[in-house]
PDB file of N, CA and C in Angstrom:
ATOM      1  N   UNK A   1     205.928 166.508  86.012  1.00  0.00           N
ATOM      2  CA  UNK A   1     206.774 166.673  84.848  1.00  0.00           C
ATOM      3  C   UNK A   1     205.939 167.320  83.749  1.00  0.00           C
ATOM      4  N   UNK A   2     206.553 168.503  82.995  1.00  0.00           N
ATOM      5  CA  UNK A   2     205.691 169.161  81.876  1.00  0.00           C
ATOM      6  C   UNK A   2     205.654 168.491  80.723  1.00  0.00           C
ATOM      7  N   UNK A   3     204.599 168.446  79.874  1.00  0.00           N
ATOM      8  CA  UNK A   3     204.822 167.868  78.799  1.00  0.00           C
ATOM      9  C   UNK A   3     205.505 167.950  77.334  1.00  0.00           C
ATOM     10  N   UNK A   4     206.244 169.110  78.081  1.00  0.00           N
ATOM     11  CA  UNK A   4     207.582 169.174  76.717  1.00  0.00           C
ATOM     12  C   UNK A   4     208.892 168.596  77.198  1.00  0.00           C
ATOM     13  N   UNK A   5     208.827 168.272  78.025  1.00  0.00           N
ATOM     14  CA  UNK A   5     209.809 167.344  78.929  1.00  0.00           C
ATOM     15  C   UNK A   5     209.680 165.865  78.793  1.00  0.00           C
ATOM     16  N   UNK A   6     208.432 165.526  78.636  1.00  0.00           N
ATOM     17  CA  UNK A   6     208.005 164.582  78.776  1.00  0.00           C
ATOM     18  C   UNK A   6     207.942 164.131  76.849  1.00  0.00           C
ATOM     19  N   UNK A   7     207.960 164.857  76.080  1.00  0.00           N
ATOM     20  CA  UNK A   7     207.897 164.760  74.757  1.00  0.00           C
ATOM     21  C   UNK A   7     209.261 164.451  74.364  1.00  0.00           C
ATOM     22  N   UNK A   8     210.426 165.750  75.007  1.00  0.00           N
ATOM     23  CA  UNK A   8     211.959 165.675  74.609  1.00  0.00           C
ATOM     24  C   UNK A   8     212.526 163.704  74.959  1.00  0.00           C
ATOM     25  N   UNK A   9     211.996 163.719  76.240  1.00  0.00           N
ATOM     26  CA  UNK A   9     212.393 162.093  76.600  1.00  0.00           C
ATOM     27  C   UNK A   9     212.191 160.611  76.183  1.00  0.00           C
ATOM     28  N   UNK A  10     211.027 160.560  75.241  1.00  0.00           N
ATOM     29  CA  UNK A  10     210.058 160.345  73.905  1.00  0.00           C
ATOM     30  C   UNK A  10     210.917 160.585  72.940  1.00  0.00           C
ATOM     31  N   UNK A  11     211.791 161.417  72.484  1.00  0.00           N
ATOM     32  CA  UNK A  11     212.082 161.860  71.283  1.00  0.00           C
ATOM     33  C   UNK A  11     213.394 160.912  71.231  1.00  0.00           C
ATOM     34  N   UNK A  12     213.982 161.027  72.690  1.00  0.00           N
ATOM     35  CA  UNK A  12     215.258 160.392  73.059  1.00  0.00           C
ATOM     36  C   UNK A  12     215.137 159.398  73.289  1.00  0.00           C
ATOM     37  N   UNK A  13     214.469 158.359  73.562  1.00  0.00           N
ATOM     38  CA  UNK A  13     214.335 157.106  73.701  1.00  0.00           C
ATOM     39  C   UNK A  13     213.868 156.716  72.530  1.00  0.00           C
ATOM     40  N   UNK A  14     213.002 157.398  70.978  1.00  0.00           N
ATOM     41  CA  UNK A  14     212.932 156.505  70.335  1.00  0.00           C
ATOM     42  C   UNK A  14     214.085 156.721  69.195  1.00  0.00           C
ATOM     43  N   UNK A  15     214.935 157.530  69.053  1.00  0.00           N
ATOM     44  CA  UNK A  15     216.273 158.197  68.651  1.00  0.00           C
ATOM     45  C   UNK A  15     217.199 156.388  69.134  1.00  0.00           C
ATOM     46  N   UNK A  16     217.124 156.688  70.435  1.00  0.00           N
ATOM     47  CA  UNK A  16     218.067 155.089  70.999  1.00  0.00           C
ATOM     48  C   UNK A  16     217.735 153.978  70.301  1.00  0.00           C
ATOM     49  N   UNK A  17     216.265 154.274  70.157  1.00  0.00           N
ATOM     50  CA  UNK A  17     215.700 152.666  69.731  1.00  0.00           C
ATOM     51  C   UNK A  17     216.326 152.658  68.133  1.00  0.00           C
ATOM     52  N   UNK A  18     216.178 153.756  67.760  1.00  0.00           N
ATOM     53  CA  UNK A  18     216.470 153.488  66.127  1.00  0.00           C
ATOM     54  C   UNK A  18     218.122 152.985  66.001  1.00  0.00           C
ATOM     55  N   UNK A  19     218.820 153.811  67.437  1.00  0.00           N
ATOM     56  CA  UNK A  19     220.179 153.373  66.810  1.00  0.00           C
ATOM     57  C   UNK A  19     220.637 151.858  66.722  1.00  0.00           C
ATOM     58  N   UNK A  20     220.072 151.608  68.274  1.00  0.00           N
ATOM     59  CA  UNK A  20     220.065 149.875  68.466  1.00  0.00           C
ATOM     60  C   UNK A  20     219.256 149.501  67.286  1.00  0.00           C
ATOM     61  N   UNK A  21     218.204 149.479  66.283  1.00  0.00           N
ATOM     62  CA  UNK A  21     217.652 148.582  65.745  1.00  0.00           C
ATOM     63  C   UNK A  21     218.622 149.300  64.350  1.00  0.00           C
ATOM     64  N   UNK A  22     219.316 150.111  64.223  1.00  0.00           N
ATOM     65  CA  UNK A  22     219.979 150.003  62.517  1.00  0.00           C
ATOM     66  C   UNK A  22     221.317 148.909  62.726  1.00  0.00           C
ATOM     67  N   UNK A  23     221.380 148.525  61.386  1.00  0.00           N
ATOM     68  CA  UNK A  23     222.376 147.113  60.635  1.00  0.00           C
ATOM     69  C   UNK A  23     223.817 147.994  61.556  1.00  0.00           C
ATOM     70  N   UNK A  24     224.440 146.810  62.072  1.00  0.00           N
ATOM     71  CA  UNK A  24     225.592 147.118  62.160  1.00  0.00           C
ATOM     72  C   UNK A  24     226.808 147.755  61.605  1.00  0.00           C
ATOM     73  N   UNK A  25     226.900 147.888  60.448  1.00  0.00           N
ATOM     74  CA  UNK A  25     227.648 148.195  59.352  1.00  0.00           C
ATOM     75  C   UNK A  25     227.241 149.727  59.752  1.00  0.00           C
ATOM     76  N   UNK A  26     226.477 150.436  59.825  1.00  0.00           N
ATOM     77  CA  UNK A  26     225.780 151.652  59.571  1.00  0.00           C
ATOM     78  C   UNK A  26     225.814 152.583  60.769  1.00  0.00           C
ATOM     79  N   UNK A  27     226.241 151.315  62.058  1.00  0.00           N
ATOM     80  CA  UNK A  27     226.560 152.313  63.013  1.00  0.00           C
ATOM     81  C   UNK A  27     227.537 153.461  62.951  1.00  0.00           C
ATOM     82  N   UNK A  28     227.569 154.450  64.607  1.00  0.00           N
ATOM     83  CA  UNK A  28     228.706 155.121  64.577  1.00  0.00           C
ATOM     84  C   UNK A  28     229.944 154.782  65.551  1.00  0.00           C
ATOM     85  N   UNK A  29     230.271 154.658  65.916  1.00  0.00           N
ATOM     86  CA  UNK A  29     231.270 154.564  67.182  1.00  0.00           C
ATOM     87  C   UNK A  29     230.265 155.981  68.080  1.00  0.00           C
ATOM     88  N   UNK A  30     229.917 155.639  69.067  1.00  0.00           N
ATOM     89  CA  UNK A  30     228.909 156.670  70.157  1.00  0.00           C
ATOM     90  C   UNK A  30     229.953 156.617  71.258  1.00  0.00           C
ATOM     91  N   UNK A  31     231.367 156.042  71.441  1.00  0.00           N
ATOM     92  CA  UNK A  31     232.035 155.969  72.537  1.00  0.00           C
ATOM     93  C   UNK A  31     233.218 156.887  72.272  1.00  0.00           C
ATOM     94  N   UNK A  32     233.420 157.805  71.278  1.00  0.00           N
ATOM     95  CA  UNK A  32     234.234 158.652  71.055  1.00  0.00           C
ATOM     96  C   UNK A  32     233.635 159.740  71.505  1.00  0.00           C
ATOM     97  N   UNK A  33     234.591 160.235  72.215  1.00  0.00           N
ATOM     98  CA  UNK A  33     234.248 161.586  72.342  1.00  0.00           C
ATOM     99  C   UNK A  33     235.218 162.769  72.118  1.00  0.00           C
ATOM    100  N   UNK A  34     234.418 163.727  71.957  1.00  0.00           N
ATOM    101  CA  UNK A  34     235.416 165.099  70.806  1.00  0.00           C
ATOM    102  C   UNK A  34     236.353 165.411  71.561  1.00  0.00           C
ATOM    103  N   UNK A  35     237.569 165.702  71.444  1.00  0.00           N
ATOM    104  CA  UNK A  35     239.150 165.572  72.149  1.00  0.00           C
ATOM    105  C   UNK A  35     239.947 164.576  72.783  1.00  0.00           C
ATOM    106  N   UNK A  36     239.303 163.576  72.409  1.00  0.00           N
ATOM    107  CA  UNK A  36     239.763 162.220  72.990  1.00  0.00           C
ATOM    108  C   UNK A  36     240.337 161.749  71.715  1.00  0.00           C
ATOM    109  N   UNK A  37     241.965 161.839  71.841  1.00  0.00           N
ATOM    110  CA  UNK A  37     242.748 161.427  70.230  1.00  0.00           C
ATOM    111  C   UNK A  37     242.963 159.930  70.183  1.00  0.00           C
ATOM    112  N   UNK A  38     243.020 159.464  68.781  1.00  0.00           N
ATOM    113  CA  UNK A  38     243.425 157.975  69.084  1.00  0.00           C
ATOM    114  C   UNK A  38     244.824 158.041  69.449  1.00  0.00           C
ATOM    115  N   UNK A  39     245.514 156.627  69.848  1.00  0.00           N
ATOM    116  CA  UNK A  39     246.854 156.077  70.084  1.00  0.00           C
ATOM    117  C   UNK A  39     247.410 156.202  69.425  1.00  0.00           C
ATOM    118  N   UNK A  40     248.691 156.937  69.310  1.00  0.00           N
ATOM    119  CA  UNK A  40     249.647 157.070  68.050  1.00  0.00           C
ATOM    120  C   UNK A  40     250.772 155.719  68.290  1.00  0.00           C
ATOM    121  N   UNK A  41     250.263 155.123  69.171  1.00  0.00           N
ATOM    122  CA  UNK A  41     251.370 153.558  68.917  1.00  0.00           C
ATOM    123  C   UNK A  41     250.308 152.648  68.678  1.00  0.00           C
ATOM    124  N   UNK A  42     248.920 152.994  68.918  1.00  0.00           N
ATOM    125  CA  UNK A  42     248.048 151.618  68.715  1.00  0.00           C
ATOM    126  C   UNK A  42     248.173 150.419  69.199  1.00  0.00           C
ATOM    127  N   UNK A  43     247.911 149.516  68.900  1.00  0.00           N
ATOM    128  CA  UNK A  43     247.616 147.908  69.485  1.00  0.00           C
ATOM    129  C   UNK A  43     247.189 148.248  71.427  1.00  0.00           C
ATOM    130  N   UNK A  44     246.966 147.097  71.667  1.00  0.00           N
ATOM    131  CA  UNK A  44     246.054 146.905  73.036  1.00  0.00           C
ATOM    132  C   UNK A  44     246.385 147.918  73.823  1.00  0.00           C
ATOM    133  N   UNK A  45     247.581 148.365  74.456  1.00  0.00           N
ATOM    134  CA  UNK A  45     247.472 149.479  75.297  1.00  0.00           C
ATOM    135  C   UNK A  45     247.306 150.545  75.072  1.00  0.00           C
ATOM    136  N   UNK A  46     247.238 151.267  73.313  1.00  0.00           N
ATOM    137  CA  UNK A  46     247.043 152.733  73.240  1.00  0.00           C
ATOM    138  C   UNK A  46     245.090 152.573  73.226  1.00  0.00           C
ATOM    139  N   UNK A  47     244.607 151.491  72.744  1.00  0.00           N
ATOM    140  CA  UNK A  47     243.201 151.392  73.123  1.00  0.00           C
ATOM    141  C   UNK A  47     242.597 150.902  74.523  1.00  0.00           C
ATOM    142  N   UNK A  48     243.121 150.868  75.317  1.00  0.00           N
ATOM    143  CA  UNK A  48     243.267 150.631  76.612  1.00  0.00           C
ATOM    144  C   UNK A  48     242.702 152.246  77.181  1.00  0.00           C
ATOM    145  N   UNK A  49     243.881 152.468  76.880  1.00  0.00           N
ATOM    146  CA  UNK A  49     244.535 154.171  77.356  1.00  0.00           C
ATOM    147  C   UNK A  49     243.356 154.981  77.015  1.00  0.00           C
ATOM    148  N   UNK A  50     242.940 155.075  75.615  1.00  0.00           N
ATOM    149  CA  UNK A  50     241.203 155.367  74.842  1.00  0.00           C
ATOM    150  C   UNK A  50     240.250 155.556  75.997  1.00  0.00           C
ATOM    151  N   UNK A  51     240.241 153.909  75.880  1.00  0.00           N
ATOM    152  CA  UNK A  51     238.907 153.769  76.940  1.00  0.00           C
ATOM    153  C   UNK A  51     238.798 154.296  77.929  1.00  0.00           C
ATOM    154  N   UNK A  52     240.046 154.492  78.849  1.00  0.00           N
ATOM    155  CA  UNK A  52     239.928 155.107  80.136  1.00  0.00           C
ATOM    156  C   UNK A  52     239.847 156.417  79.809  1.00  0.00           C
ATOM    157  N   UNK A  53     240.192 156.991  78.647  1.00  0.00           N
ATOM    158  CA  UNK A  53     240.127 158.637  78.668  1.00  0.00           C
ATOM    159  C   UNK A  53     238.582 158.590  78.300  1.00  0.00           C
ATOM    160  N   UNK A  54     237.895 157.694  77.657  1.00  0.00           N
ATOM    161  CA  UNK A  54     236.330 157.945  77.321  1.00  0.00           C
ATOM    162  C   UNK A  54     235.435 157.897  78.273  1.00  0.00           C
ATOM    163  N   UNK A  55     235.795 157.209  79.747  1.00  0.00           N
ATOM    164  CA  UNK A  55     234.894 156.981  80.760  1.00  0.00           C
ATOM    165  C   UNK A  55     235.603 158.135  81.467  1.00  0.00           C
ATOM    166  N   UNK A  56     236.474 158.167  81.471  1.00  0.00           N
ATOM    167  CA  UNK A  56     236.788 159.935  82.495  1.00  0.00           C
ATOM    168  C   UNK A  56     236.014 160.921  81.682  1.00  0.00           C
ATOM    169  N   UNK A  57     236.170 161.022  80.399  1.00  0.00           N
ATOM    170  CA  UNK A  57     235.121 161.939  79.874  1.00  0.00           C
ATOM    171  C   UNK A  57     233.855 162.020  80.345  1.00  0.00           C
ATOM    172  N   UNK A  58     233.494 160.840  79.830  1.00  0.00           N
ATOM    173  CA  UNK A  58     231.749 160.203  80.340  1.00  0.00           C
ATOM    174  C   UNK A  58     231.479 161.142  81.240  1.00  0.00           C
ATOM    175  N   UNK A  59     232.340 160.372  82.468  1.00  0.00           N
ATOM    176  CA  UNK A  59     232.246 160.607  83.970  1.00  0.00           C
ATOM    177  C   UNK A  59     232.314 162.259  84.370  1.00  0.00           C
ATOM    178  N   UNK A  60     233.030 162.791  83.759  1.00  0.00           N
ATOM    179  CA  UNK A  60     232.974 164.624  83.939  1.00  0.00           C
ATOM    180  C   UNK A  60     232.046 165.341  82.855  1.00  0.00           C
ATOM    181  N   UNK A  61     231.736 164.599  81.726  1.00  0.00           N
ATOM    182  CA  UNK A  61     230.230 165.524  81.277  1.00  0.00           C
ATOM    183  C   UNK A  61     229.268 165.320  82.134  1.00  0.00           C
ATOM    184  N   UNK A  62     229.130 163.876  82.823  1.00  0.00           N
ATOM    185  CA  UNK A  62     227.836 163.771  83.524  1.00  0.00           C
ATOM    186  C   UNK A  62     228.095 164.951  85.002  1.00  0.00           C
ATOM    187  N   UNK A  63     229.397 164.939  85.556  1.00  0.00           N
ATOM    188  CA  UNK A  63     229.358 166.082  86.611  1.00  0.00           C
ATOM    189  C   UNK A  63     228.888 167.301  86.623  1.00  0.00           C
ATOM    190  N   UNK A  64     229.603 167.780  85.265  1.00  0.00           N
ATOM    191  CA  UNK A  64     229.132 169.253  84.692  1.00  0.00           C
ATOM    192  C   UNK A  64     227.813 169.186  84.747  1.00  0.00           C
ATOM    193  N   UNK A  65     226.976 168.196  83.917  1.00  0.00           N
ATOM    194  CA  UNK A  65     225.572 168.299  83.387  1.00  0.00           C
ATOM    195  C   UNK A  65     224.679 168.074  84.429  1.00  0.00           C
ATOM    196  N   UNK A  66     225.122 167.417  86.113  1.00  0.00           N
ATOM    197  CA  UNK A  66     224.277 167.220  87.006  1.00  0.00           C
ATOM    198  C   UNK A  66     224.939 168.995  87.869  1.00  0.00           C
ATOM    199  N   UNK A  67     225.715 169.309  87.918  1.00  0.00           N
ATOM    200  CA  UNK A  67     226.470 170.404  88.371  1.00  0.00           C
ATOM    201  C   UNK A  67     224.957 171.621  87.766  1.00  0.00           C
ATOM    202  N   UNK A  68     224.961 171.533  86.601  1.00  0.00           N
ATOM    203  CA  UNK A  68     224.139 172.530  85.939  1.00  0.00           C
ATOM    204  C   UNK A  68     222.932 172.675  86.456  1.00  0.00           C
ATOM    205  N   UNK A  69     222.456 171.436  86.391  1.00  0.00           N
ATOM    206  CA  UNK A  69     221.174 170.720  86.348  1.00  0.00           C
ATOM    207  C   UNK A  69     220.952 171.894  87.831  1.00  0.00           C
ATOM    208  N   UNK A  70     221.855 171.191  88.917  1.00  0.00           N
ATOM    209  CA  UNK A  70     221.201 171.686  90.307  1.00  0.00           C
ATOM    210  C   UNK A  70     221.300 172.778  90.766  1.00  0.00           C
ATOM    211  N   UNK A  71     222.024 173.898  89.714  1.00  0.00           N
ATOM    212  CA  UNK A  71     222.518 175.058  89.963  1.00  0.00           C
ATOM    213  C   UNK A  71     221.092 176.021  89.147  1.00  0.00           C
ATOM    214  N   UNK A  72     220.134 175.199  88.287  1.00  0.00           N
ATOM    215  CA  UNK A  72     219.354 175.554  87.993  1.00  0.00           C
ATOM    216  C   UNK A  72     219.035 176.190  86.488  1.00  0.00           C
ATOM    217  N   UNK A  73     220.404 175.751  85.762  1.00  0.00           N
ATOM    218  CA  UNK A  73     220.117 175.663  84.177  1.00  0.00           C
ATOM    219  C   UNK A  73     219.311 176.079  83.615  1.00  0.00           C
ATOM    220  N   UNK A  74     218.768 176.715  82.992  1.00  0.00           N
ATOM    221  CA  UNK A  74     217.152 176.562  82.091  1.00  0.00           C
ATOM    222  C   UNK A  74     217.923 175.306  81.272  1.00  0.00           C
ATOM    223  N   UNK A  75     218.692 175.518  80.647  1.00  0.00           N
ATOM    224  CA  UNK A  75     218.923 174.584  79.196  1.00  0.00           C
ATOM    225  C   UNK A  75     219.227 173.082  79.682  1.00  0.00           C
ATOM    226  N   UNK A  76     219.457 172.727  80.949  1.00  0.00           N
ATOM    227  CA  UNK A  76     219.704 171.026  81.281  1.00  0.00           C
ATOM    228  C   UNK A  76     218.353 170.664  81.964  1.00  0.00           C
ATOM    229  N   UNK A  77     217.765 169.722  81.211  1.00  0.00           N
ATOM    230  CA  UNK A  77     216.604 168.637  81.632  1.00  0.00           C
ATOM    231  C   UNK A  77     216.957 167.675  82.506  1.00  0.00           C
ATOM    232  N   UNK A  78     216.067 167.465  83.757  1.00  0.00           N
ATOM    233  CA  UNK A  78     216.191 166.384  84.503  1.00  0.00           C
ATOM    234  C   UNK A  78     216.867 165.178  83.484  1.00  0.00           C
ATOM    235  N   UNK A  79     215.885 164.662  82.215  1.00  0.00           N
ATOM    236  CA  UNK A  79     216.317 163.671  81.681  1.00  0.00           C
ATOM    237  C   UNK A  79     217.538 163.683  81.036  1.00  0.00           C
ATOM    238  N   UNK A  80     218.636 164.570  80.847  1.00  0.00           N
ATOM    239  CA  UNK A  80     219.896 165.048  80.559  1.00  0.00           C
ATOM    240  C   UNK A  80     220.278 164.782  81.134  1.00  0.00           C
ATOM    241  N   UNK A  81     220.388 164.658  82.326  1.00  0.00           N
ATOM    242  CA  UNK A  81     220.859 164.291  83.243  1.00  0.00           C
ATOM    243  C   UNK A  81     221.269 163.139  83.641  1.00  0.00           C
ATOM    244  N   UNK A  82     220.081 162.418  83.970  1.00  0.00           N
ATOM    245  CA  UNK A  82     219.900 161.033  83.669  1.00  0.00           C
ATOM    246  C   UNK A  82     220.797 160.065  82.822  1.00  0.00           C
ATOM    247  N   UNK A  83     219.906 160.663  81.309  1.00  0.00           N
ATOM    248  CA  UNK A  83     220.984 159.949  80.631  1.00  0.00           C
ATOM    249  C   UNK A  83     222.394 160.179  80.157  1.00  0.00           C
ATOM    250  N   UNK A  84     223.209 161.049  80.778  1.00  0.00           N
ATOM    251  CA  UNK A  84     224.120 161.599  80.968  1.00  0.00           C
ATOM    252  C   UNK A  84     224.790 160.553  82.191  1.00  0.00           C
ATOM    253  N   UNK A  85     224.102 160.355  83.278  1.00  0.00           N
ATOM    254  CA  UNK A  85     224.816 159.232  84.389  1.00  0.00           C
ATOM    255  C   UNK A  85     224.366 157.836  83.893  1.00  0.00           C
ATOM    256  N   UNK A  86     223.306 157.395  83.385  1.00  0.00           N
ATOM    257  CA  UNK A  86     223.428 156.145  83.149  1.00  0.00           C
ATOM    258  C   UNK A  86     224.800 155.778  81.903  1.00  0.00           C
ATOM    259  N   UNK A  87     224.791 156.591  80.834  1.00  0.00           N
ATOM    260  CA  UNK A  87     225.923 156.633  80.137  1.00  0.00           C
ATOM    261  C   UNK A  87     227.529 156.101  81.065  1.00  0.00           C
ATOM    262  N   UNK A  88     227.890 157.613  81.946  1.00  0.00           N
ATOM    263  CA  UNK A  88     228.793 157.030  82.592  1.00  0.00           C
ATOM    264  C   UNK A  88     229.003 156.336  83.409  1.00  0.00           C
ATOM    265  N   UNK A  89     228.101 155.631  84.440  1.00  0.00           N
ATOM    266  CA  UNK A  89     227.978 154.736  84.841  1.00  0.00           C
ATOM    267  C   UNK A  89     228.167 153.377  84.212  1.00  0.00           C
ATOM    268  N   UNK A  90     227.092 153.307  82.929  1.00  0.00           N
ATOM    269  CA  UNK A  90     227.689 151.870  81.996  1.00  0.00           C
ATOM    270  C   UNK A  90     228.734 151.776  81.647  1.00  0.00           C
ATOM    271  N   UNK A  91     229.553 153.067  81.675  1.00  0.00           N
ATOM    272  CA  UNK A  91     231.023 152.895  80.842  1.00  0.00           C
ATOM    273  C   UNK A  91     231.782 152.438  81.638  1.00  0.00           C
ATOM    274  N   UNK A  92     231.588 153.199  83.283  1.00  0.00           N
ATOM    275  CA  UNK A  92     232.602 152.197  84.463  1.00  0.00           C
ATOM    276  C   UNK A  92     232.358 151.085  84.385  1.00  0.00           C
ATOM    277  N   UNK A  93     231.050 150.630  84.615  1.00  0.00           N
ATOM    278  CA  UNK A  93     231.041 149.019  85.030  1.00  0.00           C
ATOM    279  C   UNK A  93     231.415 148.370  83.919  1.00  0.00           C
ATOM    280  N   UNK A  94     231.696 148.686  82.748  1.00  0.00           N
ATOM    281  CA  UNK A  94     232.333 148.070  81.592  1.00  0.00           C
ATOM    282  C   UNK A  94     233.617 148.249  81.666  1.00  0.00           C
ATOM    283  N   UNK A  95     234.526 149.465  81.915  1.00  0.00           N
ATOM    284  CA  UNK A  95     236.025 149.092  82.709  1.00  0.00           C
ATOM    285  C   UNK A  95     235.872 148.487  83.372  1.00  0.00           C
ATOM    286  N   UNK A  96     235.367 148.021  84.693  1.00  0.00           N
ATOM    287  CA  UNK A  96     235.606 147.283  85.822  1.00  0.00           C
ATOM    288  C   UNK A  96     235.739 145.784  85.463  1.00  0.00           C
ATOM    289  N   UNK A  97     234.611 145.792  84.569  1.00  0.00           N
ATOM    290  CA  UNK A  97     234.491 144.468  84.086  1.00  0.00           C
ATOM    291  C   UNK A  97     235.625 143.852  82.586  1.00  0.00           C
ATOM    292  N   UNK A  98     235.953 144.701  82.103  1.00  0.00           N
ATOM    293  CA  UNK A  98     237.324 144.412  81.653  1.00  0.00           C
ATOM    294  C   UNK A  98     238.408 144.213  82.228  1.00  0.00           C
ATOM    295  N   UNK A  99     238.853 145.302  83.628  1.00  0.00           N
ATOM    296  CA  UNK A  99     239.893 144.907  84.472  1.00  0.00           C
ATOM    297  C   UNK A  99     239.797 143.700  84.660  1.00  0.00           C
ATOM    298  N   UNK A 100     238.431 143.141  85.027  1.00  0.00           N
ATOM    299  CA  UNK A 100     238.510 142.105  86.502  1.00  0.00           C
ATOM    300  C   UNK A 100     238.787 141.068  84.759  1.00  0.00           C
ATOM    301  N   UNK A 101     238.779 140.852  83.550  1.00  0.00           N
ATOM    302  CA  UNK A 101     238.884 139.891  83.096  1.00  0.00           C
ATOM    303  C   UNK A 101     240.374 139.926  82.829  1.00  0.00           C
ATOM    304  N   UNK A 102     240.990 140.932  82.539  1.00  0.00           N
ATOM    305  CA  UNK A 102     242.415 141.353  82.654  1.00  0.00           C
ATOM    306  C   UNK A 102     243.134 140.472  83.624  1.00  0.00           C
ATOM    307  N   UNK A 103     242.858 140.842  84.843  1.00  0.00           N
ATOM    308  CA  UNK A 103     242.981 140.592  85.885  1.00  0.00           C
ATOM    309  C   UNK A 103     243.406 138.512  86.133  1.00  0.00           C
ATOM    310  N   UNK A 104     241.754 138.247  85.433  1.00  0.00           N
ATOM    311  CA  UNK A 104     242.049 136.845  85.598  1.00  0.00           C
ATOM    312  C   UNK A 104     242.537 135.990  84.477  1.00  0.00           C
ATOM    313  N   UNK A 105     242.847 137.352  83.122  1.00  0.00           N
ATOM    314  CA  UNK A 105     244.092 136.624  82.271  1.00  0.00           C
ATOM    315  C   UNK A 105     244.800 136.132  82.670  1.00  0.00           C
ATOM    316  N   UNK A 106     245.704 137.525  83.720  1.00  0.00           N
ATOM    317  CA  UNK A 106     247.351 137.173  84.162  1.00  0.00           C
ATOM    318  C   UNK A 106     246.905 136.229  84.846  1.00  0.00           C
ATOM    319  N   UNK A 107     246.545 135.959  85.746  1.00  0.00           N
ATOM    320  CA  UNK A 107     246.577 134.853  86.963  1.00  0.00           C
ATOM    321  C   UNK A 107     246.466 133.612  86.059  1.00  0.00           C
ATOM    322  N   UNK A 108     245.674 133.687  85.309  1.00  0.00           N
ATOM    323  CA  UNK A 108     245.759 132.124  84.402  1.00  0.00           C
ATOM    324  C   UNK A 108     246.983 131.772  83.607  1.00  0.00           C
ATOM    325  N   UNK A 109     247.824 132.918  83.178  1.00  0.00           N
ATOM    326  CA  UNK A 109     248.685 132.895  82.560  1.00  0.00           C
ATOM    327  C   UNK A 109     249.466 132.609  83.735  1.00  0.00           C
ATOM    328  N   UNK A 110     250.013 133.070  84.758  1.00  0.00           N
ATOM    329  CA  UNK A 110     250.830 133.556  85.471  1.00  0.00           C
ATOM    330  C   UNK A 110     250.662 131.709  86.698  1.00  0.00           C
ATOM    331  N   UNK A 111     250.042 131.191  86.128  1.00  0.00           N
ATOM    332  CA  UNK A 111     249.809 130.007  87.276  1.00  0.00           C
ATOM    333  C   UNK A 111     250.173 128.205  86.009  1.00  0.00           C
ATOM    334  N   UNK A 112     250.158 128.557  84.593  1.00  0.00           N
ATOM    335  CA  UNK A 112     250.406 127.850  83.914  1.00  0.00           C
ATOM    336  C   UNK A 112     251.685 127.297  83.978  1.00  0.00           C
ATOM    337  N   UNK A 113     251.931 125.278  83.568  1.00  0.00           N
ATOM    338  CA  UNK A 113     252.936 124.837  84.233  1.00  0.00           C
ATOM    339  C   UNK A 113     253.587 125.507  82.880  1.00  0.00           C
ATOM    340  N   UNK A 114     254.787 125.052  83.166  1.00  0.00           N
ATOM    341  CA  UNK A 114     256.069 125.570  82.036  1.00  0.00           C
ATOM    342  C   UNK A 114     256.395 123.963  81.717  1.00  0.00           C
TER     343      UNK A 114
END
């Protein structure tokens, strides 16, 4: 690995660190992404609807950006890459893991005596 590669990945990991260590208040929302509109009915299912359009996003920048990557890019870094799939990757297993609590709402609901 060259060491301007190795500097850019350095730059990006301590970029992360700063965001995780600033006051909450001060964050940004990092799970929006540009053409992804909010819900024009709102409440739980138009943010539902959100989320799944933000991990399909996720999930097709990281295609493009590994697509690039192996097609031989100058401008996409191995570590672009990377953190480009760990991104969408965390975002599935965070749907999944909302379904499956979804999931064992209804059944709790759905098994309660009357």
């Amino acid at each position: 690995m060259s060491v301007p590669a190795i500097q850019t990945a350095l730059q990006q990991m301590q970029t992360m660190k700063a965001e995780v260590a600033a006051p909450a208040a001060a964050k940004v929302n990092l799970n929006v992404q540009p053409g992804v509109e909010k819900a024009q009915n709102g409440g739980f299912a138009g943010e539902l609807k959100n989320s799944i359009e933000r991990i399909n996003s996720l999930q097709q920048s990281s295609a493009a950006t590994t697509k690039a990557f192996q097609l031989g890019d100058p401008n996409v870094s191995l570590n672009q890459v990377m953190v480009d799939k760990q991104k969408a990757g965390l975002a599935f297993d965070m749907g999944v893991q909302v379904r499956n609590k979804l999931v064992s709402a209804y059944k709790d609901i759905m098994n309660m005596q009357v």
